[in-house]
C-alpha atoms as a PDB file:
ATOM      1  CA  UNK A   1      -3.304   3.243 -12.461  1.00  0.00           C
ATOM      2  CA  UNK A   2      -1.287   6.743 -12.761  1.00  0.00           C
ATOM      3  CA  UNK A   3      -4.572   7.559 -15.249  1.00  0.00           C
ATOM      4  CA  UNK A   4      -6.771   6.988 -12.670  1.00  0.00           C
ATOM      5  CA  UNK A   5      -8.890  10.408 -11.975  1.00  0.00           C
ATOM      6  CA  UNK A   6     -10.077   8.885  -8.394  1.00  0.00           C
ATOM      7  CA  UNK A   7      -6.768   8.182  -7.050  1.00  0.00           C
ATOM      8  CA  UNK A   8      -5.298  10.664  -4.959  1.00  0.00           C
ATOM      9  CA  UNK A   9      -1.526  11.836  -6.003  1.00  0.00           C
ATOM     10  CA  UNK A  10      -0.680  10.815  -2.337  1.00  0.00           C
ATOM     11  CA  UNK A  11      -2.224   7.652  -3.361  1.00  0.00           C
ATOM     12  CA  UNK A  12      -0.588   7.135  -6.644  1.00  0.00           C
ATOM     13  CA  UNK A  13       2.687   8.101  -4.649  1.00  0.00           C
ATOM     14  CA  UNK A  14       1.849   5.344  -1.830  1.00  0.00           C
ATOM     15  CA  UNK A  15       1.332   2.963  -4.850  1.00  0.00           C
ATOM     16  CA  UNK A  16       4.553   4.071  -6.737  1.00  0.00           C
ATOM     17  CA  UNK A  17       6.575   3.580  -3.226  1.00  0.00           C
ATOM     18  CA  UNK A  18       5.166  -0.017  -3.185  1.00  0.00           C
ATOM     19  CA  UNK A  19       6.038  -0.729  -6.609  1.00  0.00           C
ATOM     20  CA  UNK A  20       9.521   0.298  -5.904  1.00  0.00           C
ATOM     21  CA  UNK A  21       9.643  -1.791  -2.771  1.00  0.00           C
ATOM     22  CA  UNK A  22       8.533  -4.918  -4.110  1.00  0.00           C
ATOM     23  CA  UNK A  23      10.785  -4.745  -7.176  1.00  0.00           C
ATOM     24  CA  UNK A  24       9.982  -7.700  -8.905  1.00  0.00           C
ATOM     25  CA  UNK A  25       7.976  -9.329  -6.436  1.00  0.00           C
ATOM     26  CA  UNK A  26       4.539  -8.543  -5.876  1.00  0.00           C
ATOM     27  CA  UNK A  27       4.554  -7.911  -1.889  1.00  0.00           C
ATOM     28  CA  UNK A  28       6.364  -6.059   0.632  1.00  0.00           C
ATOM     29  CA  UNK A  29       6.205  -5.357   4.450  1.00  0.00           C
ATOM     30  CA  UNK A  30       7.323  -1.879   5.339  1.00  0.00           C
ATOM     31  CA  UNK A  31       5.945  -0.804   8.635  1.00  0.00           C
ATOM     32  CA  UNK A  32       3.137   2.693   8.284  1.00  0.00           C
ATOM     33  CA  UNK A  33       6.110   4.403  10.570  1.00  0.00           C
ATOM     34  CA  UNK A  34       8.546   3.887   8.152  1.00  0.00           C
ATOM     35  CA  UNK A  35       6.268   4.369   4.611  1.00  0.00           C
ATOM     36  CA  UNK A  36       5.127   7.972   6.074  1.00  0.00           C
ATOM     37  CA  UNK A  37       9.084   8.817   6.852  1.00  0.00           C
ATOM     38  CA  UNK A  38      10.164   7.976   3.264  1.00  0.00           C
ATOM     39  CA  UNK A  39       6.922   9.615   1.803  1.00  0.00           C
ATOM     40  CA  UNK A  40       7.157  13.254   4.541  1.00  0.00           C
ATOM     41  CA  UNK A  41       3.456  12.322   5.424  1.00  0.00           C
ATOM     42  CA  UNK A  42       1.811  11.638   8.508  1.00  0.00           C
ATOM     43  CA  UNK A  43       0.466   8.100   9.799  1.00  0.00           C
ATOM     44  CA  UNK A  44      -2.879   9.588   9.510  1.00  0.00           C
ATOM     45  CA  UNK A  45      -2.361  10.988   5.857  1.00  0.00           C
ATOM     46  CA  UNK A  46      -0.562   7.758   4.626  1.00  0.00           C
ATOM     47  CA  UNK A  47      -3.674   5.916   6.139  1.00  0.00           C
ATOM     48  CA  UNK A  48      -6.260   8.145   4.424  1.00  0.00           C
ATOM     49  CA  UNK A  49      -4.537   7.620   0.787  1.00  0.00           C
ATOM     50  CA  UNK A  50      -3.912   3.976   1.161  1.00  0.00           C
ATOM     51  CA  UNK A  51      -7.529   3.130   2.003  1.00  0.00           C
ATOM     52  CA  UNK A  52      -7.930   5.617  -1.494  1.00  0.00           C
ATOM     53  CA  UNK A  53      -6.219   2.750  -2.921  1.00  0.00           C
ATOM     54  CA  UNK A  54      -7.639  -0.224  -1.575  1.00  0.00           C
ATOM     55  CA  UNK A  55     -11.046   0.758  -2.313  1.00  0.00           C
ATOM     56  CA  UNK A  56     -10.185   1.159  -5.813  1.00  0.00           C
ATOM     57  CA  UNK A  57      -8.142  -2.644  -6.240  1.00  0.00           C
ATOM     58  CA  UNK A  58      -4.654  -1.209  -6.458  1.00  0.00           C
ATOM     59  CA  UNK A  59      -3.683  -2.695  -2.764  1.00  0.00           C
ATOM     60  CA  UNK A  60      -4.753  -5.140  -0.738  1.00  0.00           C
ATOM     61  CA  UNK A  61      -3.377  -6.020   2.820  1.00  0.00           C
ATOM     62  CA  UNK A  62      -2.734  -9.464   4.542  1.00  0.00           C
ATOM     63  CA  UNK A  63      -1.402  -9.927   8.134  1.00  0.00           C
ATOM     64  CA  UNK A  64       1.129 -11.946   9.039  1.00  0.00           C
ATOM     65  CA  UNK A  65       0.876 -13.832  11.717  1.00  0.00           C
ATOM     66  CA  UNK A  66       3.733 -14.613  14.503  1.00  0.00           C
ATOM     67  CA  UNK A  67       4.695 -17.929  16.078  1.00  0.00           C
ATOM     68  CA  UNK A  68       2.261 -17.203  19.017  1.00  0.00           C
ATOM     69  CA  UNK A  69      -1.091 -16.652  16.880  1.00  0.00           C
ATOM     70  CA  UNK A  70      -0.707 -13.147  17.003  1.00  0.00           C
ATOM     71  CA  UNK A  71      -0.119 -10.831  13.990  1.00  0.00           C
ATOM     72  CA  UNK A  72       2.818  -9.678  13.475  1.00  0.00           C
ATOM     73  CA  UNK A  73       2.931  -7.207   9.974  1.00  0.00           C
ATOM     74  CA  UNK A  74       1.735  -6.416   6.902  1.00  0.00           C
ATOM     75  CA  UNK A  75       2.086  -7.341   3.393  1.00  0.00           C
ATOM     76  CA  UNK A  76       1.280  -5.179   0.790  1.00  0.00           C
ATOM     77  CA  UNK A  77       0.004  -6.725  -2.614  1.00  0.00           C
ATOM     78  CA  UNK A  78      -0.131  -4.392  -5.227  1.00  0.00           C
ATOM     79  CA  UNK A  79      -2.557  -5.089  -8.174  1.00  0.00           C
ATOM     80  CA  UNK A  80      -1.418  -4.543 -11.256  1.00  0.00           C
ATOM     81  CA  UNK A  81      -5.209  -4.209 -13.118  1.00  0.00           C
ATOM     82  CA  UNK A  82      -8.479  -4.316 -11.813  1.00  0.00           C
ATOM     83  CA  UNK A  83     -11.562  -5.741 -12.199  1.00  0.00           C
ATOM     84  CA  UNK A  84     -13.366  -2.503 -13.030  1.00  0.00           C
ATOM     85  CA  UNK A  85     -11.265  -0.317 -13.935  1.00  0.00           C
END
């Protein structure tokens, strides 16, 4: 992933914050508010360099959904190859 030429290196940072996160694990639920504040970057910016990431297979999101149907957060799955590479 870190010799990837079309990730961003806010992207490979996003991806490296995630990694850290998860720890052995491979999900975590940090809210965008609280990514950006860790990372210094904006909501916008962290948005722009995650989607960097998802179009390439390194993340992938799923909602979580609450007791009343509604979602509730994120998880973040980091991918650890991809198909294409």
């Amino acid at each position: 992933m870190m010799s990837d030429r079309q990730l961003t290196v806010e992207a490979k940072a996003i991806y490296a914050y995630f990694a850290t996160c998860i720890g052995s694990e491979d999900t975590s639920s940090p809210t965008v508010g609280e990514i950006s504040k860790v990372l210094n970057m904006s909501e916008e910016r962290f948005r722009k360099h995650q989607k960097n990431l998802i179009e390439r297979g390194y993340l992938t999101i799923r909602k979580n959904a609450a007791a009343n149907g509604r979602y509730s957060t994120n998880v973040y799955v980091i991918q650890d190859r991809i198909a294409n590479g």
